[in-house]
Protein backbone atom coordinates (compact mmCIF):
# COMPACT_ATOMS: atom_id res chain seq x y z
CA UNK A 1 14.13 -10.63 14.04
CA UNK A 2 15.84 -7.52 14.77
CA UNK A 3 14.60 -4.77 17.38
CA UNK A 4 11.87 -2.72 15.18
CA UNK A 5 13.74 0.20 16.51
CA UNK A 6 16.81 -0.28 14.52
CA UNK A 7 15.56 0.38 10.40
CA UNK A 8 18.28 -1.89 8.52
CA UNK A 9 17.71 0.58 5.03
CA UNK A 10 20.32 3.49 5.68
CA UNK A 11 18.78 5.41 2.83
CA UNK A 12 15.91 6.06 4.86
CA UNK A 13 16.51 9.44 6.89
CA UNK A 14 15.53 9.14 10.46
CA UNK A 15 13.52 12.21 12.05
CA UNK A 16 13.73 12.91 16.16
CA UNK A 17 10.84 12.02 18.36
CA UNK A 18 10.38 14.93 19.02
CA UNK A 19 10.01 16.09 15.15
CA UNK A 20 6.26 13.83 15.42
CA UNK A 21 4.11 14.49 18.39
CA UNK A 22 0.38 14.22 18.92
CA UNK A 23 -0.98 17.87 18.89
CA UNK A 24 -3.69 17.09 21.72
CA UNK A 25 -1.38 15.47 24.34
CA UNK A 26 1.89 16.64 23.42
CA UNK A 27 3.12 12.67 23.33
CA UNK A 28 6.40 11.92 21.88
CA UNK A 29 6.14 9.15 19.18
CA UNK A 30 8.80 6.61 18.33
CA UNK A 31 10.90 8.32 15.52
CA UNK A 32 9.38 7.98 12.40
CA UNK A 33 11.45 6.76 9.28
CA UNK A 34 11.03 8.84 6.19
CA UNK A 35 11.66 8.60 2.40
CA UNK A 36 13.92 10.95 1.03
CA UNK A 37 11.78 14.11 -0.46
CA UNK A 38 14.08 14.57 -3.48
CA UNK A 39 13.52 10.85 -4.61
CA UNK A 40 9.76 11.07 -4.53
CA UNK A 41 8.99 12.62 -8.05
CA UNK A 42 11.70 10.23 -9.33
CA UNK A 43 10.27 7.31 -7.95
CA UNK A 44 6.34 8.39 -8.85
CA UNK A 45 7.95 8.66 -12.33
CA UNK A 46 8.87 5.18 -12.79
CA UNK A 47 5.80 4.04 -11.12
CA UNK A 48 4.23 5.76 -14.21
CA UNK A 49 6.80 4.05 -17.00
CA UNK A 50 6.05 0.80 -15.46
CA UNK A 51 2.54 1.13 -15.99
CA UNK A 52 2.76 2.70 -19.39
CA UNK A 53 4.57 -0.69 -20.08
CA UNK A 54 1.69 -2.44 -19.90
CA UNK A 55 3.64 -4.59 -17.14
CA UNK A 56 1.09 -4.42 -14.93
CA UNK A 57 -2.26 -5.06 -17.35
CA UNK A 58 -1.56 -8.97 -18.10
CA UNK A 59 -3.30 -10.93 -15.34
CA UNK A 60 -0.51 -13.01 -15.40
CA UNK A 61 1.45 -10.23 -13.23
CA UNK A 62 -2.21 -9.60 -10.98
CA UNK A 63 -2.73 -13.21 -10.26
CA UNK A 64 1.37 -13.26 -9.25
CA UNK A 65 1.19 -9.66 -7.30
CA UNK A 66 -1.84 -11.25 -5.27
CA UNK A 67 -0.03 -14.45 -4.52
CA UNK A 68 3.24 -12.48 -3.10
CA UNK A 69 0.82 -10.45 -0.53
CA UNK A 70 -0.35 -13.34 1.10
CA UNK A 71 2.75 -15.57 1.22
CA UNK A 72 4.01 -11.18 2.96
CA UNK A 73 1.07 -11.63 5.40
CA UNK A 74 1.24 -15.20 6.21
CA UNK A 75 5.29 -15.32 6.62
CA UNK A 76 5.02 -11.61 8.44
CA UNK A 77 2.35 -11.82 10.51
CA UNK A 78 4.08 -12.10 14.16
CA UNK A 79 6.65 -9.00 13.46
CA UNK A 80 3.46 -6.91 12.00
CA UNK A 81 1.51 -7.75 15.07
CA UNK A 82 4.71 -6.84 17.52
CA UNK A 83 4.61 -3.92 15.50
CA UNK A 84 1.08 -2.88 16.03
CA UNK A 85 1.35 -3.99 20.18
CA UNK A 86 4.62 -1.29 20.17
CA UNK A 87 2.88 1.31 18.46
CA UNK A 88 -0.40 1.64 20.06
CA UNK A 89 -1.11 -1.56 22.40
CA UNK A 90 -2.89 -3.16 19.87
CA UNK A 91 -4.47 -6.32 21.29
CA UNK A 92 -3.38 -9.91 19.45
CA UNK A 93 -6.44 -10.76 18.57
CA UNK A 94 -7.76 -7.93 16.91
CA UNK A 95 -4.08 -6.57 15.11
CA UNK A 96 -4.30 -10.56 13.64
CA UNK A 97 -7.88 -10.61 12.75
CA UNK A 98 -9.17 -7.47 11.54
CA UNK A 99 -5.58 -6.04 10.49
CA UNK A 100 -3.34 -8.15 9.39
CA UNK A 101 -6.03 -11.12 8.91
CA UNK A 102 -8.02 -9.39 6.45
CA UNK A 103 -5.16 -9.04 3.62
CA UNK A 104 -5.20 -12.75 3.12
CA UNK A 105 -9.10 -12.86 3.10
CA UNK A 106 -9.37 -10.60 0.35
CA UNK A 107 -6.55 -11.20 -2.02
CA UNK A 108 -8.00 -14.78 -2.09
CA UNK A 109 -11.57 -13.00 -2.74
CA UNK A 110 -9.94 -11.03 -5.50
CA UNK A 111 -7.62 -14.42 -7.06
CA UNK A 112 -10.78 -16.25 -6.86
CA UNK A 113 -12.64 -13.44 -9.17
CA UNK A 114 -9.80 -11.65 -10.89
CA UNK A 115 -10.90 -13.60 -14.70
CA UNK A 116 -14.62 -12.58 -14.02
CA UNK A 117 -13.91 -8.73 -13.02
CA UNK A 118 -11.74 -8.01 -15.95
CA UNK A 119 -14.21 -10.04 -18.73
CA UNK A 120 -15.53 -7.59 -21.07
CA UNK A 121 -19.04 -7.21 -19.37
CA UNK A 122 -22.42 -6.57 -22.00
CA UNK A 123 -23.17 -2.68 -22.73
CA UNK A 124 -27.15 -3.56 -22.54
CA UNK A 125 -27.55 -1.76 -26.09
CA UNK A 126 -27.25 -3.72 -29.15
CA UNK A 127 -26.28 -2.07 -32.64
CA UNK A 128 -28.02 -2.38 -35.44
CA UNK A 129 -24.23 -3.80 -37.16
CA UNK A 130 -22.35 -5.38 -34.42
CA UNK A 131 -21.94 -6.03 -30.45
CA UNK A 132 -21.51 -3.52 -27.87
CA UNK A 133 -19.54 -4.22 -24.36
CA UNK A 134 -17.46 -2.23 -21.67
CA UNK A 135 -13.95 -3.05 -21.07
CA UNK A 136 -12.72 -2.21 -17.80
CA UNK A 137 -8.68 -0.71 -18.23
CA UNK A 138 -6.77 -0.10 -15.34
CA UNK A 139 -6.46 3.56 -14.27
CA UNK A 140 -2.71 4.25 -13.88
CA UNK A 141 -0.80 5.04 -10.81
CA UNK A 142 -2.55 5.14 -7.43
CA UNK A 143 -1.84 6.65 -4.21
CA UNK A 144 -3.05 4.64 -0.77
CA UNK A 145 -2.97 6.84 1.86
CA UNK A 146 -3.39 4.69 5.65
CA UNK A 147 -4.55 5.98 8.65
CA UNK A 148 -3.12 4.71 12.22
CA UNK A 149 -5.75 2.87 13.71
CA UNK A 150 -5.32 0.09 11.42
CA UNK A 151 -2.46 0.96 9.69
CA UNK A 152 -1.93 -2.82 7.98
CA UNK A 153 -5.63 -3.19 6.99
CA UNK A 154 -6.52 0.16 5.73
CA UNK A 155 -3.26 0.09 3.65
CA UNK A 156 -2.77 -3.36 1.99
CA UNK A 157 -6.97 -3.88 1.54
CA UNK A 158 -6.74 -1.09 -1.00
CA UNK A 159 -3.33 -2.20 -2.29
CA UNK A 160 -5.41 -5.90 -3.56
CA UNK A 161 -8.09 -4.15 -4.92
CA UNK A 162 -5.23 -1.58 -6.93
CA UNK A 163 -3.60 -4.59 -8.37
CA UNK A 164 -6.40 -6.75 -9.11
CA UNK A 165 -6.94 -3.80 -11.25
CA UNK A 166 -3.57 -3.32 -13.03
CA UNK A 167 -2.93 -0.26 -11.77
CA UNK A 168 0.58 1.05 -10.41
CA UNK A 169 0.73 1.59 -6.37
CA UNK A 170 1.97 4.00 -3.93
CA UNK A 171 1.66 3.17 -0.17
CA UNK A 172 1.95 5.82 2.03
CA UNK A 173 1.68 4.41 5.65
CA UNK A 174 1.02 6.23 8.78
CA UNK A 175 3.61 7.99 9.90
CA UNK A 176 2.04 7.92 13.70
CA UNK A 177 3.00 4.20 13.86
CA UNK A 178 6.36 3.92 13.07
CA UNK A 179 7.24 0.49 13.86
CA UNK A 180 4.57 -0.57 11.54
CA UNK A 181 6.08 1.49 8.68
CA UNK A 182 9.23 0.40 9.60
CA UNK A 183 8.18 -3.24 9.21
CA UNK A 184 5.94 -2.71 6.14
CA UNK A 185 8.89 -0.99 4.64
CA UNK A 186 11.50 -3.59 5.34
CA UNK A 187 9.79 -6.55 4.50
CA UNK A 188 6.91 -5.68 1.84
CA UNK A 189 9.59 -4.91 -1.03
CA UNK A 190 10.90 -8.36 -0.80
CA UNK A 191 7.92 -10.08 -2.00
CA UNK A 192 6.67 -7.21 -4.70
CA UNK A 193 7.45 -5.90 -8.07
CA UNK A 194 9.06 -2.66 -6.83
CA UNK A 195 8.98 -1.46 -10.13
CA UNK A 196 5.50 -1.17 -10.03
CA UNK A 197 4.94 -1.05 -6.51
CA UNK A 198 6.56 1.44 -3.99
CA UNK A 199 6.16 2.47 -0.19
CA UNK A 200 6.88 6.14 0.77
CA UNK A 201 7.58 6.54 4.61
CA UNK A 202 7.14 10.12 6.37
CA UNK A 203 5.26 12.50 7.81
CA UNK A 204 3.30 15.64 6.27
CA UNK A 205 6.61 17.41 4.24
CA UNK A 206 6.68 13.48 2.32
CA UNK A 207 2.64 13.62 1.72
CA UNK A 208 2.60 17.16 0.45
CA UNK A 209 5.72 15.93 -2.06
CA UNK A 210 3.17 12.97 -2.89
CA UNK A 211 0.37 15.05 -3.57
CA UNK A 212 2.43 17.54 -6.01
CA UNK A 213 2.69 14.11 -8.25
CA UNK A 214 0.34 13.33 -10.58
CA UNK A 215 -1.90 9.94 -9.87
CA UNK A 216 -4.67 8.57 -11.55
CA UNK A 217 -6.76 8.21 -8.28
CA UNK A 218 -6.14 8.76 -4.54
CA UNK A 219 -7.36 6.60 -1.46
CA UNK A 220 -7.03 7.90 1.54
CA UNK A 221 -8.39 7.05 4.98
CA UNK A 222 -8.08 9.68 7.54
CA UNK A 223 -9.49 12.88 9.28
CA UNK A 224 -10.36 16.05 6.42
C-alpha cells in the first residue's frame, strides 16, 4: 500500500502541521487532509436529493450498503490498524478488536434484523373501524461526528445503524488522526454509494461549514 503520508486524492487541500496542534502540549500532529469548504453545502445538497429519491428507503439498497462495510472492514483492516498504530500507538489488539472489529459485528447484527426493525410494529390501540400501527421512516440526512480515541469505531458503528435506517450519511472523522482519515477517505468511497454517502475531512473551519447545513439528526462523540 502506499505510505499513509502521501493522500493519492489531489482535490483534498493539505493543511501544515503546524495549522493542528494539541492545545495542552503544544504537539505537532501529522498534517491533516481537509475537504474543500466551498464544496460542503454542495455536497450536503445532494446528500439531501439522494434521499428525497427514495434511493436509500428500499431495503434492497440497506441490506447492499451493510454488505459493502464489511467486505471495507474485512479487506481494510491491516492499513486501518497501521493507521491507528501511526496516529496514536494504538496497540494491535485493541485498534482490531474494539475499533475496527466491531464494524463487522454489528452490520451483521443489523443484516440479521434489518426485515424485523423496519416491520410496521402494533400501535397497542385498536379502532373501533380499522387497525392501528407505527411505521418507522427514515429521518433524512445525518451527520456522524468521530472522536480520536477510536476514530474507526465511533464513526462507522453509527454509520450501520444510519443506513439500516435509510437515512443519508455524513462522516466527519477526527481530524486529530490524520492517517486514519486519510485511509477512511481513500478507501471507504470505493465500496459505498457516494451518492448517498459522503466523508468530509478537516478540522474546526470544515465542522462549522457542516453545522451551517441542515441535517435531520446529528451524532457526535466528543468533549462539549
Amino acid at each position: 500500500m502506499p505510505a499513509l503520508d502521501k493522500i493519492p486524492n489531489s482535490s483534498r487541500k493539505i493543511r501544515t502541521a503546524k495549522e493542528f496542534k494539541m492545545s495542552a502540549t503544544a504537539v505537532h500532529l501529522a498534517p491533516v487532509p481537509t475537504s474543500p469548504i466551498e464544496e460542503i453545502a454542495p455536497l450536503v445538497a445532494k446528500l439531501r436529493r439522494t434521499f428525497d429519491s427514495g434511493k436509500t428507503k428500499p431495503l434492497e439498497w440497506r441490506r447492499a450498503q451493510l454488505e459493502a462495510l464489511i467486505r471495507f472492514a474485512k479487506e481494510n483492516s491491516d492499513a486501518l490498524v497501521e493507521a491507528l498504530q501511526a496516529d496514536m500507538g494504538k496497540p494491535e489488539l485493541e485498534a482490531r478488536a474494539a475499533d475496527v472489529g466491531q464494524i463487522t459485528i454489528e452490520a451483521k447484527i443489523a443484516l440479521k434484523n434489518l426485515k424485523k426493525w423496519t416491520r410496521p410494529q402494533g400501535a397497542g390501540m385498536i379502532p373501533l373501524m380499522g387497525k392501528s400501527f407505527v411505521v418507522r421512516d427514515p429521518l433524512g440526512v445525518v451527520l456522524i461526528i468521530a472522536p480520536w480515541n477510536y476514530p474507526v469505531g465511533l464513526l462507522l458503528s453509527p454509520l450501520v445503524g444510519a443506513i439500516a435506517a435509510g437515512n443519508a450519511v455524513v462522516l466527519k472523522p477526527s481530524e486529530v488522526t490524520a492517517h486514519t482519515s486519510a485511509v477512511l477517505a481513500e478507501r471507504l468511497p470505493k465500496y459505498i454509494d457516494t451518492d448517498a454517502i459522503a466523508l468530509v475531512e478537516g478540522g474546526v473551519p470544515e465542522t462549522s461549514a457542516l453545522l451551517e447545513q441542515r441535517f435531520d439528526h446529528i451524532m457526535y462523540t466528543g468533549n462539549g
